[in-house]
Protein backbone atom coordinates (compact mmCIF):
# COMPACT_ATOMS: atom_id res chain seq x y z
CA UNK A 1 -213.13 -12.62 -79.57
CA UNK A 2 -215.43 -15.10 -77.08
CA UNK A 3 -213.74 -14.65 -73.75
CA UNK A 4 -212.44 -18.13 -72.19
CA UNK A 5 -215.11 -20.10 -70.19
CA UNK A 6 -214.33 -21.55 -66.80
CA UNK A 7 -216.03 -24.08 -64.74
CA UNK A 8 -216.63 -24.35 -61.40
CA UNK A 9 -217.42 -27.24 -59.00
CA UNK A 10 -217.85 -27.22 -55.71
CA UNK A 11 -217.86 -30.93 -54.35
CA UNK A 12 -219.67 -30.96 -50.97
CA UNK A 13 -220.34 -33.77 -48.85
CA UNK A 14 -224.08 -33.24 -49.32
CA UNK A 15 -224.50 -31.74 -52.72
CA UNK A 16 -222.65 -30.37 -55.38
CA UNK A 17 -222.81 -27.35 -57.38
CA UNK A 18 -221.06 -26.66 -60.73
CA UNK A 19 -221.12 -23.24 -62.44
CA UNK A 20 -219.83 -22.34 -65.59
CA UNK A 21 -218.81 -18.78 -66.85
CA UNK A 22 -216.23 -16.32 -67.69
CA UNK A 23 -216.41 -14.87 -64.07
CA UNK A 24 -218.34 -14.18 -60.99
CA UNK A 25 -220.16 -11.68 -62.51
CA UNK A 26 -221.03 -13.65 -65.55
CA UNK A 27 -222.36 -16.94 -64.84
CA UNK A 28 -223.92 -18.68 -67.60
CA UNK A 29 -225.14 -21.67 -66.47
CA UNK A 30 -225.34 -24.20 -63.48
CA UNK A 31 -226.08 -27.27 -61.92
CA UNK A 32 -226.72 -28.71 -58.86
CA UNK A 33 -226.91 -32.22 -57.73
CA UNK A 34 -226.65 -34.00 -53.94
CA UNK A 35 -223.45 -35.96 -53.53
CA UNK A 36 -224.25 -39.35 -53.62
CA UNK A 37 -221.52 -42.23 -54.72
CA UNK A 38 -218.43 -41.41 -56.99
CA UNK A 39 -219.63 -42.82 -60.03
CA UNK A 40 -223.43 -40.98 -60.44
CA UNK A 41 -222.01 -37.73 -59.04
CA UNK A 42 -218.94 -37.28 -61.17
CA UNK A 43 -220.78 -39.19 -64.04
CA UNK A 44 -223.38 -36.06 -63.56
CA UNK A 45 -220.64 -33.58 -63.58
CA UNK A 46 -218.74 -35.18 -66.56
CA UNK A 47 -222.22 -34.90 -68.69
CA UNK A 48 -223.14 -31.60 -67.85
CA UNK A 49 -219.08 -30.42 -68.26
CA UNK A 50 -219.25 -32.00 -71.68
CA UNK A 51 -222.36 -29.98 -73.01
CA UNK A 52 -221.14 -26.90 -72.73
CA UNK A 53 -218.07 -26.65 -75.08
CA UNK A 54 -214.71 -25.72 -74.89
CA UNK A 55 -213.68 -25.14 -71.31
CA UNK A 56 -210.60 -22.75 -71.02
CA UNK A 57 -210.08 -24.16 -67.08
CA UNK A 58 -211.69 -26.34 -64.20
CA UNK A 59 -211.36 -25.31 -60.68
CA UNK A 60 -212.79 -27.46 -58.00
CA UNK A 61 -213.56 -26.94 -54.24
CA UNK A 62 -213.61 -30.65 -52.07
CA UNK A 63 -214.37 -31.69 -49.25
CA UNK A 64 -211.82 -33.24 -47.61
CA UNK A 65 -209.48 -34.80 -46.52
CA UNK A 66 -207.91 -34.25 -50.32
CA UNK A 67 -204.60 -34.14 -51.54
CA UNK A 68 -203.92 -30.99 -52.66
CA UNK A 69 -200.60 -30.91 -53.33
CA UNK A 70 -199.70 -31.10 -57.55
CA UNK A 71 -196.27 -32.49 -57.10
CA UNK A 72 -197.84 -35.38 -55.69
CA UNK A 73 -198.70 -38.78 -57.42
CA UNK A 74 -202.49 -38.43 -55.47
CA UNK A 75 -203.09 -35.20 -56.12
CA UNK A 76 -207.01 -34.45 -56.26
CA UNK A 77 -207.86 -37.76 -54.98
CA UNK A 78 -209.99 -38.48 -51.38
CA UNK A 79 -208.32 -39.84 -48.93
CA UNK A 80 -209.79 -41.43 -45.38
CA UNK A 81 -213.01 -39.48 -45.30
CA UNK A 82 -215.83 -40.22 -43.12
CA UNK A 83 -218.31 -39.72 -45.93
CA UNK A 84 -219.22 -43.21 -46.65
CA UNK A 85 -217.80 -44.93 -50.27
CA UNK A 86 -215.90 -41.29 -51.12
CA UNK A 87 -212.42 -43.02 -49.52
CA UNK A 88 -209.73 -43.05 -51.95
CA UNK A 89 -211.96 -41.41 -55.29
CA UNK A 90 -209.44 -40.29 -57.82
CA UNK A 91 -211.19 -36.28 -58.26
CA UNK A 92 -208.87 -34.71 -60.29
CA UNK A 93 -207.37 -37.74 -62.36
CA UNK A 94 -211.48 -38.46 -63.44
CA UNK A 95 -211.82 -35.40 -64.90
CA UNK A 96 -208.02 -34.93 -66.31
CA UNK A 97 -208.95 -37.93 -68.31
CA UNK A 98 -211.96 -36.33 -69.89
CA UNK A 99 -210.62 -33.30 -70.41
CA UNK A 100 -207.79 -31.37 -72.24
CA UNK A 101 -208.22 -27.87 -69.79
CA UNK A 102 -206.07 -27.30 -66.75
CA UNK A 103 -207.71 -28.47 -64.04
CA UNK A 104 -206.67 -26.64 -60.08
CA UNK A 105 -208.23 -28.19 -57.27
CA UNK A 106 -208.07 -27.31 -53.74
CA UNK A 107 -210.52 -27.74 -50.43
CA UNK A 108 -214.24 -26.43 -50.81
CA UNK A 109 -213.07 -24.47 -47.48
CA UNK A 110 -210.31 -22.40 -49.40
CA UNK A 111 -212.36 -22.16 -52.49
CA UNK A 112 -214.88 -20.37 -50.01
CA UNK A 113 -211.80 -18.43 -48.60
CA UNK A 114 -210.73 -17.28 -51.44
CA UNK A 115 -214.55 -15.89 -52.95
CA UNK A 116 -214.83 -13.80 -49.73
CA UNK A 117 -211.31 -12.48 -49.74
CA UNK A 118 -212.00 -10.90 -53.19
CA UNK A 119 -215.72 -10.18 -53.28
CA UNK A 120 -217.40 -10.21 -49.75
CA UNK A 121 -216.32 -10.17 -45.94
CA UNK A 122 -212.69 -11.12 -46.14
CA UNK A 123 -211.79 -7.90 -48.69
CA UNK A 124 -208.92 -6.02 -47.77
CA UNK A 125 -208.21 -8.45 -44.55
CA UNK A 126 -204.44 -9.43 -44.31
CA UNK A 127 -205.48 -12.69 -42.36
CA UNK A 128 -208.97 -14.40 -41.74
CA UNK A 129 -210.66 -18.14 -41.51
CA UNK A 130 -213.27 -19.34 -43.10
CA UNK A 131 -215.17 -22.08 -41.39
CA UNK A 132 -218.00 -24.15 -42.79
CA UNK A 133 -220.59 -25.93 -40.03
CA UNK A 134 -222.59 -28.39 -42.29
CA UNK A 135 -222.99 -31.63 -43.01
CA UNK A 136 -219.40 -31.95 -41.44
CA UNK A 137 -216.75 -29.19 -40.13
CA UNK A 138 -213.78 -27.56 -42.29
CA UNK A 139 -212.00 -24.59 -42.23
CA UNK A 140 -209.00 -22.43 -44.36
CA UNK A 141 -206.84 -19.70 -43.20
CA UNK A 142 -206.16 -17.03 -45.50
CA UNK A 143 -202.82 -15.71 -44.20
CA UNK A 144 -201.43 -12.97 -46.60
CA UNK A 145 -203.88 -13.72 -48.86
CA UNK A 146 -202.54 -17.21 -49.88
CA UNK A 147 -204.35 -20.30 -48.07
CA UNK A 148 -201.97 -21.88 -45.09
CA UNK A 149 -201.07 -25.45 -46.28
CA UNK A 150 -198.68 -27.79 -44.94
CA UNK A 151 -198.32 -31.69 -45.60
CA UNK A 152 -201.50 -30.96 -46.59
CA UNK A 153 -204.72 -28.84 -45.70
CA UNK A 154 -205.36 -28.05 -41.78
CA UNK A 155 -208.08 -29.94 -40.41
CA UNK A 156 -209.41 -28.00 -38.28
CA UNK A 157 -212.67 -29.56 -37.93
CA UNK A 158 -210.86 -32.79 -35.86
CA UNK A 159 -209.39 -29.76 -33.25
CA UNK A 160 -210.65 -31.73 -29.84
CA UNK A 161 -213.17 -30.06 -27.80
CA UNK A 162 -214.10 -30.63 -24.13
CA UNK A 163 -217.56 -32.23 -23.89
CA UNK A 164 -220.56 -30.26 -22.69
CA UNK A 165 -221.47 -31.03 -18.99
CA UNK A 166 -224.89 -32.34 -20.43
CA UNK A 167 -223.20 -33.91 -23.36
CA UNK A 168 -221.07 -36.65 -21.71
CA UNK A 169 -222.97 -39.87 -23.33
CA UNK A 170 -223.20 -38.70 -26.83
CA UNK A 171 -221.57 -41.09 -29.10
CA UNK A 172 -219.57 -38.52 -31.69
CA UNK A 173 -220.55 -38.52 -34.93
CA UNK A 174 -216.80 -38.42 -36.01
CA UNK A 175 -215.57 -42.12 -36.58
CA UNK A 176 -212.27 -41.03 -35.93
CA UNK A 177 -212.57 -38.99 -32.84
CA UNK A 178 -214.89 -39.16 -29.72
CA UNK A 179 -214.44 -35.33 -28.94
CA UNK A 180 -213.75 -33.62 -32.12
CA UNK A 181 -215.62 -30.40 -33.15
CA UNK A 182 -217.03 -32.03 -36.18
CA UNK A 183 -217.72 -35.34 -33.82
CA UNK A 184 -219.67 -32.92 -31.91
CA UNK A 185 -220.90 -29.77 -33.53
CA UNK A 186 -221.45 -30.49 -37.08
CA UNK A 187 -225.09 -31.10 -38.75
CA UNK A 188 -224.39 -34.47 -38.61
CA UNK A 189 -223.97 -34.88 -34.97
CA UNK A 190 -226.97 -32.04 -34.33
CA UNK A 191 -229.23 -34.84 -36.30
CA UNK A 192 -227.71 -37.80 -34.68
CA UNK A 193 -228.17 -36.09 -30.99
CA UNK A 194 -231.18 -34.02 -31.40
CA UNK A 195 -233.40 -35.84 -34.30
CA UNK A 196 -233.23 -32.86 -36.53
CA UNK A 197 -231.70 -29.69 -37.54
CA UNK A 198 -231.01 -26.99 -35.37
CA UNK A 199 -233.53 -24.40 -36.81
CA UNK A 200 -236.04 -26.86 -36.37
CA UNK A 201 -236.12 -25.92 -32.28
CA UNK A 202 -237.41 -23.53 -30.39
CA UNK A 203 -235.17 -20.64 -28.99
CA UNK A 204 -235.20 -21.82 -25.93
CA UNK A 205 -234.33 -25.64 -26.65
CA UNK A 206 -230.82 -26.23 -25.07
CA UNK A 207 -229.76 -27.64 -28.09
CA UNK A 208 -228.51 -23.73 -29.38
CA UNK A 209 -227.02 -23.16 -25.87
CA UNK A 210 -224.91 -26.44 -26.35
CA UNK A 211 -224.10 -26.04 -29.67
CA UNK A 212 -222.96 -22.36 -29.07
CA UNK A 213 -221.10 -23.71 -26.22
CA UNK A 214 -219.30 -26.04 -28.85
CA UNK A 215 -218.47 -23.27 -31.43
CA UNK A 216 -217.05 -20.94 -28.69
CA UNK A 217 -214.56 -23.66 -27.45
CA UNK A 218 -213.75 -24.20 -31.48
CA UNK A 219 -213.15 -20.40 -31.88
CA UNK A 220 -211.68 -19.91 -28.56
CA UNK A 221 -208.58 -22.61 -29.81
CA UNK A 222 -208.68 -20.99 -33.49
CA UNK A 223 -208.71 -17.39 -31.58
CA UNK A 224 -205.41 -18.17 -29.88
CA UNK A 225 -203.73 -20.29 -32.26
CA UNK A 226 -204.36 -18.09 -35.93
CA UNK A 227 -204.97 -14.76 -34.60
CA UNK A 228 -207.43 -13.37 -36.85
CA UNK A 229 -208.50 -10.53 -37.91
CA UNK A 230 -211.90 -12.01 -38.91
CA UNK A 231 -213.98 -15.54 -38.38
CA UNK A 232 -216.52 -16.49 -41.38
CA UNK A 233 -218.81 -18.69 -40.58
CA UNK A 234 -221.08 -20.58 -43.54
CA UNK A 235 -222.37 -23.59 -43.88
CA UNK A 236 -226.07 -25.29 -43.44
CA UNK A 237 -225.81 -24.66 -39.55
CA UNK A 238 -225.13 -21.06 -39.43
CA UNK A 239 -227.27 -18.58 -39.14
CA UNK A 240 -226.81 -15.08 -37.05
CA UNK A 241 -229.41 -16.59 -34.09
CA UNK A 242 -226.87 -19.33 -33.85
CA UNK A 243 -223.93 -16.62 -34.28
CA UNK A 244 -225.61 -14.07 -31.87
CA UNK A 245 -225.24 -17.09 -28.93
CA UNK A 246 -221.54 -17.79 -29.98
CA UNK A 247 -220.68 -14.46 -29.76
CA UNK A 248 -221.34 -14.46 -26.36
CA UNK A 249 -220.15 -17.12 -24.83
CA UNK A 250 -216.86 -16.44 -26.75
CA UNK A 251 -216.50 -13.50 -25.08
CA UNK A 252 -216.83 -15.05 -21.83
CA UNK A 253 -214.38 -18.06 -22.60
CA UNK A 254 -211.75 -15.19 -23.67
CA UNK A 255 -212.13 -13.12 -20.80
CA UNK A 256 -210.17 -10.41 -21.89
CA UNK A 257 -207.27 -11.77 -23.01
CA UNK A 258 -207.24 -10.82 -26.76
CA UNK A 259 -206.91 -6.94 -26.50
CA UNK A 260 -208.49 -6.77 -29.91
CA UNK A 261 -212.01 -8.64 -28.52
CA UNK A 262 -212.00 -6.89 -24.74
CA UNK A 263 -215.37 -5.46 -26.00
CA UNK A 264 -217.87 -7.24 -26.71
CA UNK A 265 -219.56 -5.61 -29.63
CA UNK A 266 -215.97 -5.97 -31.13
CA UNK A 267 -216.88 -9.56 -31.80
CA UNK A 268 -220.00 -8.77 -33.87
CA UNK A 269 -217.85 -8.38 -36.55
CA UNK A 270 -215.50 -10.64 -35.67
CA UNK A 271 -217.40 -13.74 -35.90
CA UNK A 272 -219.96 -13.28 -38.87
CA UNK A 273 -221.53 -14.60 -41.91
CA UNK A 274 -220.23 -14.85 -45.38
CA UNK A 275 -221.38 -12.02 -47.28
CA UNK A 276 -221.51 -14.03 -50.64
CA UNK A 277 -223.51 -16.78 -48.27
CA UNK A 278 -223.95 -20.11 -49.97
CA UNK A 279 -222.33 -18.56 -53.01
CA UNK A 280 -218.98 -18.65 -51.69
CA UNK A 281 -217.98 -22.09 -52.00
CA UNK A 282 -219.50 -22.33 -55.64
CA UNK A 283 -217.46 -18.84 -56.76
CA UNK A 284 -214.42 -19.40 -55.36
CA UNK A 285 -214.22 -22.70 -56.95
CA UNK A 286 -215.08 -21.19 -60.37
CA UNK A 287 -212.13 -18.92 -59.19
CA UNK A 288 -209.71 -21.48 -59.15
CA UNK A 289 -209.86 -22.36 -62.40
CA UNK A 290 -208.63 -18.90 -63.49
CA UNK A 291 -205.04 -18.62 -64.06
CA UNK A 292 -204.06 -16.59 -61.62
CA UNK A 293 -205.16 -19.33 -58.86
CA UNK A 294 -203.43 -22.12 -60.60
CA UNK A 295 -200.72 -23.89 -58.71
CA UNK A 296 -199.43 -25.94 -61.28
């Protein structure tokens, strides 16, 4: 007996991977493709999806904001996004229309979450968040295992940040927000600032001193508010240079509050990378297609 065939997508808002397989550890074929406008990016997915025959479940990891709630008329559609012509797309209803499988969907943050929880640095953690610094800023709370949700997701990439003394004229890159973390740490606003990615610089351009200035205040506020046992940090921005900085001044915004962080090597581990790296939005989406991770 063939064992049932999942598929995975991971809708980012600069590309989008789908992988399709029985599991993590047996992946048997993928595709990725940069996000571009609703119809050539799910048309993509739809084609692709439709080659490779009976699909037992889809699971798929958005960005946001995205209703996730199943009782709800909207569920799986966009909703006010700042990703230009991505407003109001109807995610899950495209696909429900195409095909017969159950189809889970839930933020590419969680999907992340959820991949590390199980196979890499969130295992055996009763609590952690995962964090994603790319193209924008999103992040999921594993508490207990399960994802926190509320009305809907958190979005804790619009937490507001005090501005950098050398940051004041900066125009965010948020449309929403002036002084939001995503307004003013995300890849976006390091391009819109700077002129170009953060690895780009030299180590001792005070763009990484700002922007691990930014991420400290973020985790400082996330610190406090979640208490954690662990912070994951992925996404196109990260790296441990960046992460080595942020550690730092972290430990100086805290002061020695947190009894858990008083030392500073404590926070090494702490605040760290995904271990499944770029894989971990991609898996955990394939994850949700699996029964177990269904809501509905």
């Amino acid at each position: 007996m063939n064992e049932p065939l999942y598929a995975g997508i991971e809708l980012g808002g600069t590309k989008t991977i789908c992988l399709i397989g029985s599991g993590v550890d047996s992946i048997r074929d993928q595709l990725q493709i940069p996000t571009t406008n609703p119809a050539d990016t799910l048309g993509q997915l739809h084609t692709f999806l439709a080659s490779q025959g009976e699909l037992a479940g889809i699971g798929i990891g958005a960005f946001g904001p995205v209703n996730i709630d199943p009782a709800s008329a909207n569920y799986g559609c966009i909703e006010s996004t700042p990703k230009p012509g991505w407003s109001h797309t109807s995610v899950v209803p495209f696909f429900r229309e195409r095909f017969s499988c159950p189809i889970n969907l839930d933020t590419d943050v969680n999907a992340a979450a959820i991949a590390e929880h199980q196979h890499g640095n969130g295992k055996g953690l009763r609590n952690f968040i995962y964090i994603t610094v790319g193209t924008g800023i999103g992040g999921g709370a594993l508490i207990e295992g399960a994802p926190v949700r509320g009305n809907s997701h958190p979005e804790m990439g619009h937490i507001a940040l005090p501005r950098h003394m050398a940051d004041e004229t900066f125009l965010s890159a948020c449309p929403y927000h002036q002084n939001c973390a995503e307004g003013l740490a995300s890849g976006s606003a390091l391009r819109k600032r700077w002129g170009m990615p953060l690895n780009e610089f030299p180590p001792e351009h005070p763009a990484w001193d700002m922007q691990a200035s930014y991420l400290a205040e973020f985790f400082h506020s996330l610190t406090l508010l979640f208490s954690p046992q662990r912070i994951i940090v992925g996404g196109g921005v990260s790296s441990e240079q960046l992460l080595a900085r942020v550690r730092t001044a972290l430990y100086k915004k805290l002061n020695g509050y947190v009894d858990a962080l008083k030392l500073e090597a404590s926070l090494e581990s702490y605040l760290c990378l995904p271990e499944l790296a770029g894989n971990a939005g991609p898996l955990g989406s394939l994850m949700l297609a699996y029964p177990e991770y269904r809501r509905h």
